[in-house]
Protein backbone atom coordinates (compact mmCIF):
# COMPACT_ATOMS: atom_id res chain seq x y z
CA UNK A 1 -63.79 -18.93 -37.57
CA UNK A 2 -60.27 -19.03 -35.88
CA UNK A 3 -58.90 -20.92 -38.85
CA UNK A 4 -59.84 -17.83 -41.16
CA UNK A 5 -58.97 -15.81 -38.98
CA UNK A 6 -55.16 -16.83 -38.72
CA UNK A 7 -54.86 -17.58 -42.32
CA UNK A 8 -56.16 -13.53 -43.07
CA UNK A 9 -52.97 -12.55 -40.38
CA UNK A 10 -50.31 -14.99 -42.54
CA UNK A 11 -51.10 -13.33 -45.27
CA UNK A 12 -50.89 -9.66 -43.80
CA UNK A 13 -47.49 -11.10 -42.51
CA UNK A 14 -46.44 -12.28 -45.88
CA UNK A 15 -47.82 -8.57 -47.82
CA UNK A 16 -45.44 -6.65 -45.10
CA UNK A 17 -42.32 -8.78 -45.67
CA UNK A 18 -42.53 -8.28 -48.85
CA UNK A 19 -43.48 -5.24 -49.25
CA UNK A 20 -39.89 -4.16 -46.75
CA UNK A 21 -37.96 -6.52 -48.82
CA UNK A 22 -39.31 -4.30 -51.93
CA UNK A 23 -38.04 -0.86 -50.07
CA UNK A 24 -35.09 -2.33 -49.47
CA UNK A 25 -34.38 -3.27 -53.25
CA UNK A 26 -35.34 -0.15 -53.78
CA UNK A 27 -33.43 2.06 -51.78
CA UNK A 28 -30.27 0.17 -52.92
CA UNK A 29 -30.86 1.82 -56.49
CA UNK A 30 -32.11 4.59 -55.12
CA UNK A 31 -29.13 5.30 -53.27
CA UNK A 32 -26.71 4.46 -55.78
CA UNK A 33 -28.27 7.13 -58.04
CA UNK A 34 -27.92 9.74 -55.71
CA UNK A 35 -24.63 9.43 -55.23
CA UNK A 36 -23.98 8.90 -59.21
CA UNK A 37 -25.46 12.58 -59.21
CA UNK A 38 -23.79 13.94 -56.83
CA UNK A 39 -20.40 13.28 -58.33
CA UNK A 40 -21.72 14.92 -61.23
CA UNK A 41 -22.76 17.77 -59.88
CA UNK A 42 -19.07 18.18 -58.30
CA UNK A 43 -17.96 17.72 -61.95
CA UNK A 44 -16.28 14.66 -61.27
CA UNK A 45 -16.54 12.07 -64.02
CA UNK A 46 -15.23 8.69 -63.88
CA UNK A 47 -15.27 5.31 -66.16
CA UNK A 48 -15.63 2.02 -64.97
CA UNK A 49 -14.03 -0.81 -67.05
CA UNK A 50 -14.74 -4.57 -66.16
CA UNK A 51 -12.46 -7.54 -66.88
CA UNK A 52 -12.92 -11.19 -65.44
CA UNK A 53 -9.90 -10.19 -62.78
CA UNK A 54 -11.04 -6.90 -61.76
CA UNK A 55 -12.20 -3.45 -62.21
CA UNK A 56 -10.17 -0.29 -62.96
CA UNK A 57 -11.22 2.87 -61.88
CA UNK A 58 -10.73 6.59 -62.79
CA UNK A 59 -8.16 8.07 -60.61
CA UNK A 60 -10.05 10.89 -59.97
CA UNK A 61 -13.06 9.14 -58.37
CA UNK A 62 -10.52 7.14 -56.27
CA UNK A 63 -9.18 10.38 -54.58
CA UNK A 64 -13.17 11.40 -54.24
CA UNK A 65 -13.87 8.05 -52.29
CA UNK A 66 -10.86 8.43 -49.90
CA UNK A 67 -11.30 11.90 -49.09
CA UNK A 68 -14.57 11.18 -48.49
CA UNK A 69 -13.68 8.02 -46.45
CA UNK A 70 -11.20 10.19 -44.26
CA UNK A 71 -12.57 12.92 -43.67
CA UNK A 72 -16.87 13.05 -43.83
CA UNK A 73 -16.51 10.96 -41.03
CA UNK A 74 -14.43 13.12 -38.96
CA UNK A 75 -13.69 13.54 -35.22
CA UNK A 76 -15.97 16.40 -34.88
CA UNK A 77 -18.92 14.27 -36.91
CA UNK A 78 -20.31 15.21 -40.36
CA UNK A 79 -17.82 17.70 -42.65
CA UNK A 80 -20.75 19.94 -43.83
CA UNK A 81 -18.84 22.73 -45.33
CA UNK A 82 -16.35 21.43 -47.83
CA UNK A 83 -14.84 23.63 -50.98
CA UNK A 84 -15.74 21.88 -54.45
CA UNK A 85 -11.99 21.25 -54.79
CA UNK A 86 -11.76 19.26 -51.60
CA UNK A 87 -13.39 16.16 -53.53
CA UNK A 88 -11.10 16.59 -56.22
CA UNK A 89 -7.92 16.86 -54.17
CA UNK A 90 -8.79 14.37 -51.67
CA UNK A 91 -7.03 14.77 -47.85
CA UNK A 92 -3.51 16.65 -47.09
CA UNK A 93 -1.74 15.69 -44.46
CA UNK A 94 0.63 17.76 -42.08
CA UNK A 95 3.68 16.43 -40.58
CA UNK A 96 3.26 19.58 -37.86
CA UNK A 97 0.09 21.59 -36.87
CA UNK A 98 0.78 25.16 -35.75
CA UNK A 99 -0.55 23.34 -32.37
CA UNK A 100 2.01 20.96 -32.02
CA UNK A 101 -0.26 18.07 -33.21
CA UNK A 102 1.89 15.24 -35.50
CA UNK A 103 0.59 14.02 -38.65
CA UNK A 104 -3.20 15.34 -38.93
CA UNK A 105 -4.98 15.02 -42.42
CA UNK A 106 -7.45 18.11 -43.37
CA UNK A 107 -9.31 19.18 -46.22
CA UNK A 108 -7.31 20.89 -49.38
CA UNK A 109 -8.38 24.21 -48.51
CA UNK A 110 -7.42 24.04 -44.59
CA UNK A 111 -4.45 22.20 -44.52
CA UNK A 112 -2.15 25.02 -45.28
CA UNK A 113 -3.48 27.17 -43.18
CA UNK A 114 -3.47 25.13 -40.13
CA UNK A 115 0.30 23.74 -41.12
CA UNK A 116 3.43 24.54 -39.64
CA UNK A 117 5.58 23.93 -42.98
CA UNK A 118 4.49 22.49 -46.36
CA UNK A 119 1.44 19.91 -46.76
CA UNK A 120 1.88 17.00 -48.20
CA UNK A 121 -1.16 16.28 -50.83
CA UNK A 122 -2.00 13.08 -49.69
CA UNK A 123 -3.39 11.17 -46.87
CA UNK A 124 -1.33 10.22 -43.52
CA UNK A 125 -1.79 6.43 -44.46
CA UNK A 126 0.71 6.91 -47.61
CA UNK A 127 2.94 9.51 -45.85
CA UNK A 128 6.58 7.39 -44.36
CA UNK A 129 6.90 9.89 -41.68
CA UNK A 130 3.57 9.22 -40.09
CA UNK A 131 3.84 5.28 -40.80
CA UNK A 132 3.16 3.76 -36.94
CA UNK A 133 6.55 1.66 -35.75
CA UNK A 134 7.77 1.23 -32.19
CA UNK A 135 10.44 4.23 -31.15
CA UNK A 136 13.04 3.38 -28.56
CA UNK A 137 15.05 5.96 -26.63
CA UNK A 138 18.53 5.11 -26.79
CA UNK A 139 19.06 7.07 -23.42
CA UNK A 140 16.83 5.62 -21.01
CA UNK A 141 16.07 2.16 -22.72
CA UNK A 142 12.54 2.72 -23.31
CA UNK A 143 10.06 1.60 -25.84
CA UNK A 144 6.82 3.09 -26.84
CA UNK A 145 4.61 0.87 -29.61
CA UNK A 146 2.29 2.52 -32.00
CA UNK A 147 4.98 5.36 -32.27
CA UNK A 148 4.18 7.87 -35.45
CA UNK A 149 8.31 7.51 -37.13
CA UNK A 150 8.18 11.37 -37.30
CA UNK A 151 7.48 11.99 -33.81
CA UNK A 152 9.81 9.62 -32.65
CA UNK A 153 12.53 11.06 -34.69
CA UNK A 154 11.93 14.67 -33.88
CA UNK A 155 12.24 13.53 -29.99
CA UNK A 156 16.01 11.65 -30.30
CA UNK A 157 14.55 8.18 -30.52
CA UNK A 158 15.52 5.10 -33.31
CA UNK A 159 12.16 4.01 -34.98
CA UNK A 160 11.54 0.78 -35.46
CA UNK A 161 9.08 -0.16 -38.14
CA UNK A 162 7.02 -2.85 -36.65
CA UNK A 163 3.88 -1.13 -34.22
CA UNK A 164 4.39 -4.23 -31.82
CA UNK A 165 7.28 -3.72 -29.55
CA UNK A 166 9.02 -6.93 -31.69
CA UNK A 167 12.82 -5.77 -31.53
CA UNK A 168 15.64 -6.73 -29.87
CA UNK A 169 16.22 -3.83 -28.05
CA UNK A 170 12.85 -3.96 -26.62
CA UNK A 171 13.11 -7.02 -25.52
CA UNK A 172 13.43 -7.25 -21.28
CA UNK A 173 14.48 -9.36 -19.24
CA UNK A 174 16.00 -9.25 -14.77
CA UNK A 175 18.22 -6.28 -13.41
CA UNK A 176 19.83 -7.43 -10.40
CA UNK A 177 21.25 -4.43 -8.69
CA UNK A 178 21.96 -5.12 -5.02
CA UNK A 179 19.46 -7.12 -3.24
CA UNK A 180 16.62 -5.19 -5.77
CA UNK A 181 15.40 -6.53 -8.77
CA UNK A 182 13.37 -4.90 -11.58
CA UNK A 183 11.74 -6.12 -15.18
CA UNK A 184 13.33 -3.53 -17.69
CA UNK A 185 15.52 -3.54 -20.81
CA UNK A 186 18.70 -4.18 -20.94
CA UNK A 187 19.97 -0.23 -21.87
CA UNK A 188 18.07 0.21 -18.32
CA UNK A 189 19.99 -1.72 -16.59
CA UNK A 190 23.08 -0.68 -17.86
CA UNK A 191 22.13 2.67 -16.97
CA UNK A 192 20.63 2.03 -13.64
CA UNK A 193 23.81 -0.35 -12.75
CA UNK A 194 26.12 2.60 -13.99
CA UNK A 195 24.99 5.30 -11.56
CA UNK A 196 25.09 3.20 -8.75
CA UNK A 197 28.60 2.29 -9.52
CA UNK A 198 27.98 -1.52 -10.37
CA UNK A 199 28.54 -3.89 -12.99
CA UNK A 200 25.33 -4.74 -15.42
CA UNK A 201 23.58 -8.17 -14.36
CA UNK A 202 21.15 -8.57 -16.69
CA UNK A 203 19.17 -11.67 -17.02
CA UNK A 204 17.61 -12.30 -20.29
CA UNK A 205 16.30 -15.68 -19.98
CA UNK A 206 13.41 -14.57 -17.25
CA UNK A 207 10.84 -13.72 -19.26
CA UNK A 208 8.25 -12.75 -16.55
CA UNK A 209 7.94 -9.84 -13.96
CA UNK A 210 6.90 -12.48 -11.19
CA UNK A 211 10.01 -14.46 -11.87
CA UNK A 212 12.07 -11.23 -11.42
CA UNK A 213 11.05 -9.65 -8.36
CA UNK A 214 11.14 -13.13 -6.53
CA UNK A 215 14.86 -13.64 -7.61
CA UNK A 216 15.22 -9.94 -5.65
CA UNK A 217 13.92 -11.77 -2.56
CA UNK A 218 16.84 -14.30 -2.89
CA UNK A 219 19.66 -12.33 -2.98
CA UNK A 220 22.20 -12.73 -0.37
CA UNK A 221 24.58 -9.86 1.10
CA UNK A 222 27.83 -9.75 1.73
CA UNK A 223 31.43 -8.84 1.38
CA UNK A 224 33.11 -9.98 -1.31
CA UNK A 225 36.99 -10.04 -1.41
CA UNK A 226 38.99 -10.27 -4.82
CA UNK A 227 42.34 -9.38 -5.62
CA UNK A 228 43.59 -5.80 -6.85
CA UNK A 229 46.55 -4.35 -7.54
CA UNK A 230 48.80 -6.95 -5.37
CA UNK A 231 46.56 -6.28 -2.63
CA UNK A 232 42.67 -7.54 -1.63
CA UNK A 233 39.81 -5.07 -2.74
CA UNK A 234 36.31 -5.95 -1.71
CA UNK A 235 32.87 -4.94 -3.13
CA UNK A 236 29.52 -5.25 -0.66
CA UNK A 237 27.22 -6.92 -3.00
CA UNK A 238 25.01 -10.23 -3.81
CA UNK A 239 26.73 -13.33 -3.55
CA UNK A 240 25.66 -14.20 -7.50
CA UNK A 241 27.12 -10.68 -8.50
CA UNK A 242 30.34 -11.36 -6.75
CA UNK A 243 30.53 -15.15 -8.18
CA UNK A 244 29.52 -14.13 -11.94
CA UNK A 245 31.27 -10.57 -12.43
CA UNK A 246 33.82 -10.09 -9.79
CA UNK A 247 35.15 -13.72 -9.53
CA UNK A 248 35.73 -13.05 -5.85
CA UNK A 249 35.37 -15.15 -2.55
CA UNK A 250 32.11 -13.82 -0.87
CA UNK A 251 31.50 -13.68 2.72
CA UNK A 252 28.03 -13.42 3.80
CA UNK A 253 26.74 -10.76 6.12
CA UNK A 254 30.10 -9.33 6.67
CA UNK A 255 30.81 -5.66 5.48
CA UNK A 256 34.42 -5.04 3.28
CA UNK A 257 36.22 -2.88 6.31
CA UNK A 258 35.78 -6.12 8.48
CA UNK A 259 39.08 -6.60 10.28
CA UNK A 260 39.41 -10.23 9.71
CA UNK A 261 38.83 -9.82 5.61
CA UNK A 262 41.84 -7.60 5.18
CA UNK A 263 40.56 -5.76 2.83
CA UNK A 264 42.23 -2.50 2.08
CA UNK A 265 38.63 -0.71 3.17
CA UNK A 266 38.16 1.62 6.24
CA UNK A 267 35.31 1.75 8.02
CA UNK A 268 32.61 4.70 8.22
CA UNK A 269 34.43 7.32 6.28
CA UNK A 270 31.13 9.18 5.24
CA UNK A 271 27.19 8.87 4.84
CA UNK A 272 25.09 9.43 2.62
CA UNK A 273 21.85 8.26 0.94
CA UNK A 274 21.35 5.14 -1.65
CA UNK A 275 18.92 5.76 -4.65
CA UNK A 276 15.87 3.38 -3.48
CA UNK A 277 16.11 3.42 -0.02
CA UNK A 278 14.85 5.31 2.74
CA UNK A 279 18.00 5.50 4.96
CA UNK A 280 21.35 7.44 5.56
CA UNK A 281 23.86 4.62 5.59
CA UNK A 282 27.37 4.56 6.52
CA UNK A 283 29.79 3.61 3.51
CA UNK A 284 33.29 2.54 3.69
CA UNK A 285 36.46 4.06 2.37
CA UNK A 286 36.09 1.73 -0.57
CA UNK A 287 32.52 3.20 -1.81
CA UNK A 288 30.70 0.36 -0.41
CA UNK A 289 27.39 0.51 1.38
CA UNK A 290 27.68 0.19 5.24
CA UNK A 291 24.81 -0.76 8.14
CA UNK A 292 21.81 2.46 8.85
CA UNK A 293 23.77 5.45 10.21
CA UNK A 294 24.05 6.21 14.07
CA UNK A 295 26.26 9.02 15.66
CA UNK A 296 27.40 5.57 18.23
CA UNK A 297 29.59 4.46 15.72
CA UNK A 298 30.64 1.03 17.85
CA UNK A 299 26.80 0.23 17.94
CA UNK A 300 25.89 1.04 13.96
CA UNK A 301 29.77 -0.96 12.96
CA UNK A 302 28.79 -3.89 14.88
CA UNK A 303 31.52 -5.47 14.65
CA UNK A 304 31.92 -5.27 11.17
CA UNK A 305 28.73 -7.56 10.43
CA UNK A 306 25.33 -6.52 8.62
CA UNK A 307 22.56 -4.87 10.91
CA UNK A 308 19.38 -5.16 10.45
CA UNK A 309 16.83 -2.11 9.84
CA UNK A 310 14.96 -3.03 13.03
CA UNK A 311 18.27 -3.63 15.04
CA UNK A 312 19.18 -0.26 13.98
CA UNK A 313 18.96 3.38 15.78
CA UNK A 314 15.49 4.11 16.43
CA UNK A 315 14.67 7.62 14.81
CA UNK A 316 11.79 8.78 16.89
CA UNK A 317 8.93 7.92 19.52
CA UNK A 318 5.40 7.56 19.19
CA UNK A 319 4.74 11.43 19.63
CA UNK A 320 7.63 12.21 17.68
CA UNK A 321 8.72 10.42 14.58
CA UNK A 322 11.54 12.67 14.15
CA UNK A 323 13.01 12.66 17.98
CA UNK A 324 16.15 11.35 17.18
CA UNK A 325 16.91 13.32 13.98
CA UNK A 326 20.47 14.70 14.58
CA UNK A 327 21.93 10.90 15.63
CA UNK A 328 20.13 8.37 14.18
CA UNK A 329 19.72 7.62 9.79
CA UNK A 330 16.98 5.39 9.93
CA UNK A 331 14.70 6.76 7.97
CA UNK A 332 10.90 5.37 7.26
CA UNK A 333 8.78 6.78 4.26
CA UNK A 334 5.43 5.41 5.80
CA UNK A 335 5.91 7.16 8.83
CA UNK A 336 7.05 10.68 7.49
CA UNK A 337 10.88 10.77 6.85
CA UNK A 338 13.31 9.56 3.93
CA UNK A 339 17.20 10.44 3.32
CA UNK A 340 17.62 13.78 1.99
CA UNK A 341 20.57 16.76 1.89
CA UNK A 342 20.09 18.54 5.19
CA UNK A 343 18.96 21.93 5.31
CA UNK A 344 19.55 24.74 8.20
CA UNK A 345 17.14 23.35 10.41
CA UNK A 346 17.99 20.12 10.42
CA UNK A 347 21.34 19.18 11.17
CA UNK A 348 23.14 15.87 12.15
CA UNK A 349 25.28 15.22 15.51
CA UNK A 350 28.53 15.69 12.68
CA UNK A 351 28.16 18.79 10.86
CA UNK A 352 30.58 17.02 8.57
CA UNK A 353 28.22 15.04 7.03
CA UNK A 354 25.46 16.37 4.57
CA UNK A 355 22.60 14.19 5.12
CA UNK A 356 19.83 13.94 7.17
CA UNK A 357 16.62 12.25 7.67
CA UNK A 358 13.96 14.73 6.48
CA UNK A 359 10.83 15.51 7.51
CA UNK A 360 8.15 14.83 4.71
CA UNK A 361 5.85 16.99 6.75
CA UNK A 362 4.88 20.10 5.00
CA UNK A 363 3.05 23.71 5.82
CA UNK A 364 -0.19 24.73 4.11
CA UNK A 365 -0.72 28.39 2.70
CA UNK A 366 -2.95 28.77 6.21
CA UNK A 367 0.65 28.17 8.44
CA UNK A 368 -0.89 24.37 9.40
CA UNK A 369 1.62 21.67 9.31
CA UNK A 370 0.41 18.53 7.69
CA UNK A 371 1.65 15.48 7.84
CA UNK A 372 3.16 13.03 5.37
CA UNK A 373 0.37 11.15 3.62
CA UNK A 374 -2.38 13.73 4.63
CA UNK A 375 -4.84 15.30 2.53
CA UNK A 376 -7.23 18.36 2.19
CA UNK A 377 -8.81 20.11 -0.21
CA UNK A 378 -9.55 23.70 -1.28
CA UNK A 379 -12.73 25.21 -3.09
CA UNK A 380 -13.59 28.62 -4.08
CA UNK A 381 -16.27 29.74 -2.17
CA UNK A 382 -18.38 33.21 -2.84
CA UNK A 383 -15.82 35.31 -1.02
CA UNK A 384 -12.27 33.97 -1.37
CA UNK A 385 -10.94 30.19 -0.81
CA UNK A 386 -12.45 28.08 1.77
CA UNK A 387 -10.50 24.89 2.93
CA UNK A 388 -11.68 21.14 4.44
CA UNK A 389 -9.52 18.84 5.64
CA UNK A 390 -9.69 15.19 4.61
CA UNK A 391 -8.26 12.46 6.37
């Protein structure tokens, strides 16, 4: 009984396999008819002619197939209103959309219309201006992969055409500048070294980030003395920059207005603040960076050797990070203060100098002051704007 009973379900199995298998034959014809007619009924006709080696089709069906590739799949879903033309023409692309929008593809009968110049009657893919390359700006050093050659073009950049970064001015490599390091390019650095007023080291053979911003840990301070004119200059810097670029003798820790260098550099002849750092330092006659400033000018010298940050002033107390504004330059971004041009309020011991440590603090449309690194947040209530704060 069970034995006839499983053979009567095998051959129910075998009935619905083959019966799907069937369908699925079926549809395939099915399918391919339907789409046969509905060329037709566009009036498209086409030939197909077979060889051993391939099979050449009427150029008219092609542009039907890749319009309909590009476009009935659109962002927006399903295209369900298309103009009979629009499978003749196939796609038109648009180097500029009336929005802004770089190389967009639309139907035949929209593309003009939504165009801000002339369409081109085919689709992006086959367009040069919207090929994908990598663009670099030649200002800032920077490269951007999977650029459209167009857009790059229309913003200043060189385009590149390879959508992988693979060029030579891509390629990065370590910026030493000072005791900081970074992983850029090498236009960057030049750049970066430029405005700072040093010469471009630039490290091509680390390949890695990690390598980098150890190498930043490394690099030793100092005064380094080479000569000038007949007479000694000196340049406060890393003992590899002064080695490699200036050829000099270097002098670690010391600063170039020490007495015993003889250096033609005087000491503390203004202040101001270094791109990258929190604090006001001193610098020298000589444009070279000095120890954190203090309005005790024997104590923030000392001696013409490096001072630590921690052996520095102290700008403010435990109730008042900003206590010691008007004589004291060391700055701290965690606690609430960085280097900035004074304004009225907030004035150093010597109203000769322009610089200050400022107060990050800021006031909230209620009159609250808030503190550097504090939140809150406003909502619209049902009468008017209700505020929370968020710590």
């Amino acid at each position: 009984m069970m034995k006839n009973k499983k053979e009567k379900e095998i051959k129910h199995l075998r009935l619905t396999v083959g019966l799907q298998i069937a369908l699925l034959i079926g549809m395939t014809f099915a399918v391919s008819y339907m789409i046969n007619e509905a060329f037709k009924f566009q009036g498209i006709e086409y030939q197909v002619k077979e060889n051993s080696d391939n099979i050449t089709k009427n150029n008219t069906l092609l542009k039907g197939l890749n319009f309909l590739r590009s476009l009935i799949f659109s962002e927006k879903g399903i295209v369900s209103a298309l103009e009979s033309s629009d499978l003749q023409q196939g796609a038109h692309t648009c180097l500029k959309t009336k929005d802004n929008k770089i190389c967009q593809s639309f139907p035949a009968s929209q593309c003009e219309e939504k165009c801000d110049g002339k369409c081109i009657p085919t689709s992006k893919e086959n367009v040069a201006q919207c090929k994908l390359g990598t663009c670099y700006n030649t200002n800032e050093g920077l490269c951007s992969v999977g650029a459209p050659k167009a857009k790059c073009e229309q913003d200043g950049g060189k385009w590149f055409d390879d959508p992988y970064g693979n060029v030579q001015q891509c390629k990065q490599g370590c910026c030493i500048i000072g005791e900081g390091a970074y992983f850029g390019t090498e236009r960057q650095c030049e750049k970066d070294s430029a405005s700072l007023g040093l010469k471009k080291d630039f490290r091509p053979e680390i390949t890695t980030e990690i390598t980098c911003l150890a190498l930043a840990k490394t690099q030793e301070e100092g005064a380094c003395v080479f000569e000038h004119e007949f007479e000694n200059s000196c340049r406060f810097t890393t003992k590899t920059n002064c080695l490699q670029n200036y050829k000099g003798k270097f002098y670690s820790g010391l600063l170039c207005s020490n007495s015993e260098l003889k250096t033609n550099c005087k000491p503390q002849a203004a202040a101001k603040c270094i791109e990258g750092k929190d604090e006001l330092f001193w610098y020298d006659s000589c444009g070279n960076r000095e120890n954190i400033y203090s309005s005790n000018k024997v104590e923030s010298y000392n001696k013409g050797k490096v001072l630590s940050k921690a052996e520095s002033c102290s700008l403010g107390t435990s109730s008042n990070p900003l206590a010691n504004q008007k004589s004291c330059g060391n700055c701290n971004y965690l606690l609430g203060s960085k280097c900035g041009k004074k304004i009225a309020d907030e004035k150093l011991s010597d109203n000769a100098l322009d610089f200050v440590c400022r107060d990050l603090s800021c006031v909230d449309s209620d009159g609250k002051k808030r503190a550097h690194g504090e939140s809150w947040c406003a909502y619209q209530g049902s009468i008017g704007t209700d505020k929370g704060a968020d710590s």
